[in-house]
Every structure is written in C-alpha cells, then in structure tokens.
Protein backbone atom coordinates (compact mmCIF):
# COMPACT_ATOMS: atom_id res chain seq x y z
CA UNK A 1 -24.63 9.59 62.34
CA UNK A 2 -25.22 7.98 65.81
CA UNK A 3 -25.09 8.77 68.89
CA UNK A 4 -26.07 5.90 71.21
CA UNK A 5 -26.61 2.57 71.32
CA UNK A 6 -29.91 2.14 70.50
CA UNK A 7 -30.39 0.08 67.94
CA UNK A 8 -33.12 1.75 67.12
CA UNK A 9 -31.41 4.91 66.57
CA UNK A 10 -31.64 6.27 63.11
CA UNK A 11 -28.49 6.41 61.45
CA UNK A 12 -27.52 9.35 59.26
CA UNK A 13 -24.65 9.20 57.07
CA UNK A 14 -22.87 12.91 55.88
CA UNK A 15 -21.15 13.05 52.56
CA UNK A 16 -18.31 14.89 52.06
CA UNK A 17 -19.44 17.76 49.43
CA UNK A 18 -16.06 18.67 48.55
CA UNK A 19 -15.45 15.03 46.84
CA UNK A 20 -16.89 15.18 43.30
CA UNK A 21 -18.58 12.14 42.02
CA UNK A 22 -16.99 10.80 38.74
CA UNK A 23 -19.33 10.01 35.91
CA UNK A 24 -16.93 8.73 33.33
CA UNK A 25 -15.48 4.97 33.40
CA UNK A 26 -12.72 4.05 36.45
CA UNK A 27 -9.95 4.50 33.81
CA UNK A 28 -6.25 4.47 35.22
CA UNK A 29 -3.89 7.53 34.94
CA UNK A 30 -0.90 6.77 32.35
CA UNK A 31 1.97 5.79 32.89
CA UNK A 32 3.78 8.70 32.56
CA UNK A 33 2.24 9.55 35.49
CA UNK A 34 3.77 7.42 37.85
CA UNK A 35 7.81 8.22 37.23
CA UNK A 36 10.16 5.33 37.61
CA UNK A 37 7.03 2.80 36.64
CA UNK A 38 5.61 1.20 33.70
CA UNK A 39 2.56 0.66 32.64
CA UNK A 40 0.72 -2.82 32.43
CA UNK A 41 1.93 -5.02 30.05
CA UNK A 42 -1.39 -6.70 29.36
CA UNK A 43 -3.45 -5.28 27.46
CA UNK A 44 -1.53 -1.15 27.66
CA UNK A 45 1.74 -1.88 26.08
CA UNK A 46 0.46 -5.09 23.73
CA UNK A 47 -2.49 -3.58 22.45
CA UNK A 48 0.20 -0.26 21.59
CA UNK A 49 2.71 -2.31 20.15
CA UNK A 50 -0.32 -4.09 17.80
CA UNK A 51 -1.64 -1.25 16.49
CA UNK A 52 1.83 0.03 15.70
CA UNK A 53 2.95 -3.41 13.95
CA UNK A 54 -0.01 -3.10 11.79
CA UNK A 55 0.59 0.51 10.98
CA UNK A 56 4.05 -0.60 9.32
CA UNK A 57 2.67 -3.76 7.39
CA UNK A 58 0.21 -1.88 5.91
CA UNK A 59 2.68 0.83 4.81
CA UNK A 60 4.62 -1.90 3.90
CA UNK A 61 2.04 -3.77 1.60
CA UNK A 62 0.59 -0.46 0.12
CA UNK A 63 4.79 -0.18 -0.84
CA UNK A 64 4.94 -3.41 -2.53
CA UNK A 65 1.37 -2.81 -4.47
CA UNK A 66 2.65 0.55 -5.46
CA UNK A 67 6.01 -0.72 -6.71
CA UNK A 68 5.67 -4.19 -7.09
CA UNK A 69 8.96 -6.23 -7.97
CA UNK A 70 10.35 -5.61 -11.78
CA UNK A 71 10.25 -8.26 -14.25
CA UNK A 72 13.49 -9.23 -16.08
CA UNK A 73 14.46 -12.39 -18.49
CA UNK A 74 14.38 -15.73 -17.45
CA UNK A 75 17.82 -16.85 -16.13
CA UNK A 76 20.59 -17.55 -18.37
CA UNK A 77 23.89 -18.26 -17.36
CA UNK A 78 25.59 -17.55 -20.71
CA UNK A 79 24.94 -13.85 -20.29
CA UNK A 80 28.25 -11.94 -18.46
CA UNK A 81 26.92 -8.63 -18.68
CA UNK A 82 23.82 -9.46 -16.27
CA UNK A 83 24.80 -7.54 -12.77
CA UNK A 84 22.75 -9.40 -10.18
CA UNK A 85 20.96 -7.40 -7.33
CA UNK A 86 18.74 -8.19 -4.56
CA UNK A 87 15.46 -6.60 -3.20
CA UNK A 88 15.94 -3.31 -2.09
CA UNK A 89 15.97 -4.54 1.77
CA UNK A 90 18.61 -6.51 1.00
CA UNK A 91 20.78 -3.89 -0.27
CA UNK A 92 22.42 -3.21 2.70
CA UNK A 93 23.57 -7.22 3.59
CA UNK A 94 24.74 -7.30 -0.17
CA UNK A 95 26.95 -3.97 0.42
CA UNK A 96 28.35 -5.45 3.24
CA UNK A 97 29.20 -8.96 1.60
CA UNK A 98 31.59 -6.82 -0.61
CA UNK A 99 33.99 -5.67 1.25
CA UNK A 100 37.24 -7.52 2.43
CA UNK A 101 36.73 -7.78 5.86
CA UNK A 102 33.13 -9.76 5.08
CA UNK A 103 34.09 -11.78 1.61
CA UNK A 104 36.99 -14.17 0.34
CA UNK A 105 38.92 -15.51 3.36
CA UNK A 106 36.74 -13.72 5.58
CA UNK A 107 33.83 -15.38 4.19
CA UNK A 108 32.01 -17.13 7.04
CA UNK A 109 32.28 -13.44 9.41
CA UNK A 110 30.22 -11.59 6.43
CA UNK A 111 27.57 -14.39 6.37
CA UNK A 112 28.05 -16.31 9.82
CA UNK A 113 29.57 -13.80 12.47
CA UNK A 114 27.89 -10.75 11.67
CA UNK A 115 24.34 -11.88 11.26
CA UNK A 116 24.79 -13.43 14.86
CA UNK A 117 26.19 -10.56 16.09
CA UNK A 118 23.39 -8.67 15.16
CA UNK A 119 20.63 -10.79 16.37
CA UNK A 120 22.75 -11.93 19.23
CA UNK A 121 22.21 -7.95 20.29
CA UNK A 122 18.88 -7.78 19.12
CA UNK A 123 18.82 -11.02 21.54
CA UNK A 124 20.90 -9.53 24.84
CA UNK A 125 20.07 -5.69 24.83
CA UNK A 126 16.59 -6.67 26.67
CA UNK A 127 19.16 -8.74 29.42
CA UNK A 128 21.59 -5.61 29.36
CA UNK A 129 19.45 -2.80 29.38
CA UNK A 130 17.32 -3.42 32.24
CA UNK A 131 16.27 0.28 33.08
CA UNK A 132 12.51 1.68 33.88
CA UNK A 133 13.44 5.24 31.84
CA UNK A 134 11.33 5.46 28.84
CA UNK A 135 12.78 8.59 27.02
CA UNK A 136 15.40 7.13 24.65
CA UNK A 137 18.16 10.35 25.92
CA UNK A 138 18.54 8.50 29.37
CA UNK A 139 18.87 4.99 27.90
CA UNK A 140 22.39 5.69 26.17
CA UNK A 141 23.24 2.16 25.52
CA UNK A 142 19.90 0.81 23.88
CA UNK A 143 19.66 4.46 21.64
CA UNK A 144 23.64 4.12 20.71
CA UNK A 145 22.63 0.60 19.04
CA UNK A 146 19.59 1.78 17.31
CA UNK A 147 21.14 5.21 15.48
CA UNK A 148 24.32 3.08 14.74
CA UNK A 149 21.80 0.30 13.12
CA UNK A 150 19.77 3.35 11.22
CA UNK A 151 23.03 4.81 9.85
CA UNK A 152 24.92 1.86 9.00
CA UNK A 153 21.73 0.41 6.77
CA UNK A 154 20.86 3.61 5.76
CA UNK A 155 23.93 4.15 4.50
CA UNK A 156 25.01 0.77 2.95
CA UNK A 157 21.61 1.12 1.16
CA UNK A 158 22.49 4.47 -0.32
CA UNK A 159 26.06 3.34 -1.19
CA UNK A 160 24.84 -0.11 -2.85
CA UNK A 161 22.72 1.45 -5.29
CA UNK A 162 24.84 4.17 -6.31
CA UNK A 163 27.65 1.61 -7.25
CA UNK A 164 25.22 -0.05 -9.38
CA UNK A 165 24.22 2.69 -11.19
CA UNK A 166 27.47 3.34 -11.77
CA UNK A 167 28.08 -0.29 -13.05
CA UNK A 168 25.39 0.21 -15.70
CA UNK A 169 26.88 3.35 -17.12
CA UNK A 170 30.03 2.29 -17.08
CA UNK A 171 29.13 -0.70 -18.94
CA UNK A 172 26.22 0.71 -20.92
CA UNK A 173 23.43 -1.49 -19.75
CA UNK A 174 20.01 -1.43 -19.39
CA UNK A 175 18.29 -3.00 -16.78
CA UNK A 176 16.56 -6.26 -17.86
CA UNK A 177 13.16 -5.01 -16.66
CA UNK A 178 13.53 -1.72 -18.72
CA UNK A 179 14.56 -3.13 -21.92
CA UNK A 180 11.25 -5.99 -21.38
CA UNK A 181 8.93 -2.83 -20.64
CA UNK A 182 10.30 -1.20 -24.11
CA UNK A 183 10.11 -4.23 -26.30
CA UNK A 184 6.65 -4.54 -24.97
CA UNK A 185 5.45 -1.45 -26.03
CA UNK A 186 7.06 -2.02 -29.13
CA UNK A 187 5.32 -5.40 -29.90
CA UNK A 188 2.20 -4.07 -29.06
CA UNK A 189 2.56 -0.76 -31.15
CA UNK A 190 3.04 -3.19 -33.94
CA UNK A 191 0.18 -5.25 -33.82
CA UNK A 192 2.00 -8.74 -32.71
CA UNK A 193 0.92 -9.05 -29.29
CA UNK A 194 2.54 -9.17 -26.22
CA UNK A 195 6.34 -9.80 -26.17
CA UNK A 196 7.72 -13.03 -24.98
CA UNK A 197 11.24 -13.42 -24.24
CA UNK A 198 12.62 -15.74 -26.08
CA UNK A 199 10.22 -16.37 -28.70
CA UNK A 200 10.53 -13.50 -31.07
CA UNK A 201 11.39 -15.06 -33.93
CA UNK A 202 7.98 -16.57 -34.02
CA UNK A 203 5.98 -16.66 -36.59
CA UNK A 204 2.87 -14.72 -37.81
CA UNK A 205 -0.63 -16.24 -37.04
CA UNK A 206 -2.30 -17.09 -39.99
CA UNK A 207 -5.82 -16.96 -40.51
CA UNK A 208 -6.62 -15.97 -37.04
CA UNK A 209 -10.05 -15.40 -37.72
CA UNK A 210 -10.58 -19.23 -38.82
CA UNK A 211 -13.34 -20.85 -36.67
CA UNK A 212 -11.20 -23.85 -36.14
CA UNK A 213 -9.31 -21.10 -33.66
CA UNK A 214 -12.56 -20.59 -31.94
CA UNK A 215 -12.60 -23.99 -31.13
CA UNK A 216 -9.61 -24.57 -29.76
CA UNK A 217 -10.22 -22.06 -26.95
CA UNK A 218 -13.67 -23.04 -26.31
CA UNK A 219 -11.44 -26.78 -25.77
CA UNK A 220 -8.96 -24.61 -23.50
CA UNK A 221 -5.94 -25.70 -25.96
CA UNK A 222 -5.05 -22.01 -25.05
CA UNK A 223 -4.39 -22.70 -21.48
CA UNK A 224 -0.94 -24.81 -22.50
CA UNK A 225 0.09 -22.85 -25.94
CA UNK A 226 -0.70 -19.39 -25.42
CA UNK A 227 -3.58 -17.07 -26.11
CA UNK A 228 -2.17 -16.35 -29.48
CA UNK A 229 -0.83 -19.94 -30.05
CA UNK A 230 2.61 -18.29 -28.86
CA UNK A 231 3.29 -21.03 -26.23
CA UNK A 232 2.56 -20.21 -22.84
CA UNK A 233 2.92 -23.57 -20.46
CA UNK A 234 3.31 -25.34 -23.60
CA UNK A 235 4.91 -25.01 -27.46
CA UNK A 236 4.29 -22.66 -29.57
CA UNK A 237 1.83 -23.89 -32.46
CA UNK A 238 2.92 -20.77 -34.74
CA UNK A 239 4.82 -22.40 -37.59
CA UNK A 240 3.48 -26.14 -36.79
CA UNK A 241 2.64 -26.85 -40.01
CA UNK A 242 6.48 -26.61 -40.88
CA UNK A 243 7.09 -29.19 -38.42
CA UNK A 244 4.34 -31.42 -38.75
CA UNK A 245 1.99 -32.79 -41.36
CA UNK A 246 -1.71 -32.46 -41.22
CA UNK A 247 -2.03 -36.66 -40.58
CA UNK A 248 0.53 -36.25 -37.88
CA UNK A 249 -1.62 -32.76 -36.40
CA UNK A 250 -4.98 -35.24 -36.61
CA UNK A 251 -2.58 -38.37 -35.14
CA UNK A 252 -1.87 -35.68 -32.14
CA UNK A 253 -5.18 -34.34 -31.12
CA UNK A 254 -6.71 -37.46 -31.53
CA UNK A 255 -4.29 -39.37 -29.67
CA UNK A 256 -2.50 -37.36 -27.66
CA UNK A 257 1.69 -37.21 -27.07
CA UNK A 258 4.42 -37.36 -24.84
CA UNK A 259 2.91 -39.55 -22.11
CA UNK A 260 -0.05 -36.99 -21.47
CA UNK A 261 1.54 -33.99 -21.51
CA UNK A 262 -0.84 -33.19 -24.75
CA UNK A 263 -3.53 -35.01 -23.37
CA UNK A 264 -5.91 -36.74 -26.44
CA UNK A 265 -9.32 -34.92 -27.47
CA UNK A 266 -10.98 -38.62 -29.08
CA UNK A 267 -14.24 -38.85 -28.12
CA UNK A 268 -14.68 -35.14 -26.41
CA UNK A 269 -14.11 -33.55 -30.51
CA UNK A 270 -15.49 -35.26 -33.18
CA UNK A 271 -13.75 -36.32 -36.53
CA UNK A 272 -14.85 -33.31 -38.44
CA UNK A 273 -13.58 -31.06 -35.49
CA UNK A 274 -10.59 -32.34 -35.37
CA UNK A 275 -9.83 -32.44 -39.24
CA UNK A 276 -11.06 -28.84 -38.95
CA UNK A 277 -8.26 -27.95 -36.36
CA UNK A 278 -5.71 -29.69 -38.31
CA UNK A 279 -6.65 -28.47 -41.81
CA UNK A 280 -6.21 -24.65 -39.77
CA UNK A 281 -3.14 -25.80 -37.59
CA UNK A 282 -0.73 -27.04 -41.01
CA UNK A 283 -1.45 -23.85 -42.68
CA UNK A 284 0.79 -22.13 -39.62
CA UNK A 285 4.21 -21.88 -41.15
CA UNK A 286 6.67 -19.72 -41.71
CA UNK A 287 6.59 -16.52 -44.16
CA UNK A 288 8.28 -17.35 -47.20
C-alpha cells in the first residue's frame, strides 16, 4: 500500500485472508441454481441431450439383437387365414386404423389428419409453451400432451395384441414363424437338412458322398442351388436326372442356359470333370 507520491515508494499490496483461493477448474454453478434461467445451450444441454439419445439407441439395438424380427413364409396371396401384423412399434398406428372414426369413409383422417395432428403438435408445443420452468408439474400444457401420448400408445399397443391373440385362437392358427421354427426342428431331427418352405417335396440326395459333389462346391455351383443341391438363389438339382438327360446335364455345364443365368464352366472344368458331374447329377431322381 502507498502512501505518497513518490514513485519510488514501495508498494505493498494486502490480501484479503478471508477469500479462499480455488484450486479446482473455473466451472459454472448449474442451472438449477439460477431460478427462472437456463442453462447454456451449447455445449450443457446438447452434450445432455447426446448422451441421452445414445442411451436409448443402444437399448434399442441391444432390443432388436435380443429379439430380432420372426421369420414367416414367403408371401402368398392365396392363403385367407394369414392375419397380417406390423412391428411391434407399429402396433399402436395399426389399432388406431381400425376403428370407424380412422378407416372406411373416414379414411384419409386415420392416415392423413391424425399423423399431422400429431407432428403438427410435436411441431407447435415448442411455439406454445414458451416457459423457463423446468419441473414438468408447472408446465401443465407440455406434461398434459406427453401422459396423454404415453397412455394412448401404451394402450393401443396393449389392446392390438390382445385382439390378435384372440384372432389366432379363435381361428386356431399358428403363427407363421412358429410353425417354420417347428418344421425346422423336425427336418433336422430327421436327418434332411434344413427346412425350406416350399420345397418339401424334394427329393433325397443321392450319393452325397460322390466326389463329383466335391467338385461342384470347390466350382461354387452351391452358391445358386443350395448347399445340399436344395436350390437356394437357383433350382433345385435334387431329382434332375428326372428332368434331364445326362447329354443335356453335359450340354448345360458346358454351355451354359438361359442367357447366363447358369453361366458355362468350358474351359474352367475339363471334359472328364464335367462328364463326372453329369454321370453324378442324372443319378438324382426321385425314389421309386
């Protein structure tokens, strides 16, 4: 401290002892600290609202994983007793779509008006709730929309798939994806592979042991007919020798068919290969 001025008066500065010195980072108080305010969008609120989006896809992904989507028959049109249902998150749009306010004349509210109703709120409620309060008591219009959206999809959910389960015991059916899983198990209890829908009326493999069939998959012919010659992206070959005679088996392999779709082997097998896989191929037929 000074007294004159000197300028060669030594100066003395006094610190207030009753101040403590902070040794931690200059790290602003929260928030709810400051009532009335926010806190700072950038990063406070964005770096919440990441961590908290990536909380729920991960939930969301470890769902799917755990329960991944089941596995019916390919479509068919001819079959009437097929009862159609959507993903589970859909279950509550596809409730709604069945009543008679949202369906038949009123067709274009269930699948025009509503949705834009619904994002159209989603859309206004930051325009018409313009309020500082956080705590979700003091924002009664924001917290009426959200526990009316919980309870009408929670609800519509519930009710959705209890009238389907009711369908199916009404009607005694079993889920497509149940009956596949059981006629699986079956097949492969058995000894004839994995099921395919569709194809099983197939017939045995013959000779599966044959070397010929060793040489087709080191030539990737399994890649279009099937591991087991069942058909796979391609036809079956089980039972080719009833269609087709060995000179029309070598006339295929060696020159291909259909515009490329069985693509020819001539010049990547030789002659003896091929008779080999044609010789094995027109023993394939049917049991007798």
């Amino acid at each position: 401290m000074a007294h004159g001025h000197d300028s060669k008066e030594k100066i003395v500065y006094v610190g207030d002892s009753r101040i403590r010195k902070r040794s931690g980072a200059n790290i602003p108080q929260d928030y709810s600290s400051y009532p009335g305010k926010s806190e700072a969008f950038i990063p406070n609120f964005l770096l919440k609202e990441w961590m908290v989006g990536v909380v729920v896809l991960v939930g969301f992904l470890v769902l799917t994983i755990a329960e991944p989507a089941p596995l019916g028959y390919p479509a068919n049109p001819l079959n009437t007793s097929f009862i159609p249902m959507p993903d589970w998150y859909f279950l509550f749009l596809y409730q709604l779509l069945k009543y008679p306010y949202t369906s038949q004349n009123y067709l274009l509210v269930g699948t025009l008006g509503m949705p834009i109703v619904m994002f159209g709120g989603l859309f206004l409620t930051p325009f018409l709730d313009t309020g500082k309060e956080r705590r979700f008591y003091r924002r009664p219009l924001t917290s009426s929309f959200m526990f009316l959206a919980l309870i009408a999809v929670s609800y519509l959910t519930w009710i959705s798939w209890h009238t389907y389960q009711q369908e199916l015991k009404t009607n005694n059916i079993t889920p497509e994806h149940i009956e596949r899983e059981e006629k699986a198990r079956e097949s492969i209890e058995k000894g004839q592979g994995r099921f395919i829908p569709g194809k099983e009326k197939i017939p045995e493999l013959v000779a599966a042991d044959d070397p010929a069939f060793e040489l087709m998959k080191k030539e990737q012919c399994i890649a279009c007919h099937g591991n087991d010659l069942e058909g796979a992206n391609g036809p079956t070959l089980r039972g080719i020798g009833d269609v087709l005679s060995k000179d029309e088996i070598v006339d295929t392999i060696t020159n291909g068919r259909n515009n490329g779709a069985m693509p020819s082997f001539k010049g990547q097998l030789s002659e003896q290969e091929i008779d080999q896989i044609a010789t094995w191929l027109s023993k394939q037929k049917a049991a007798e």
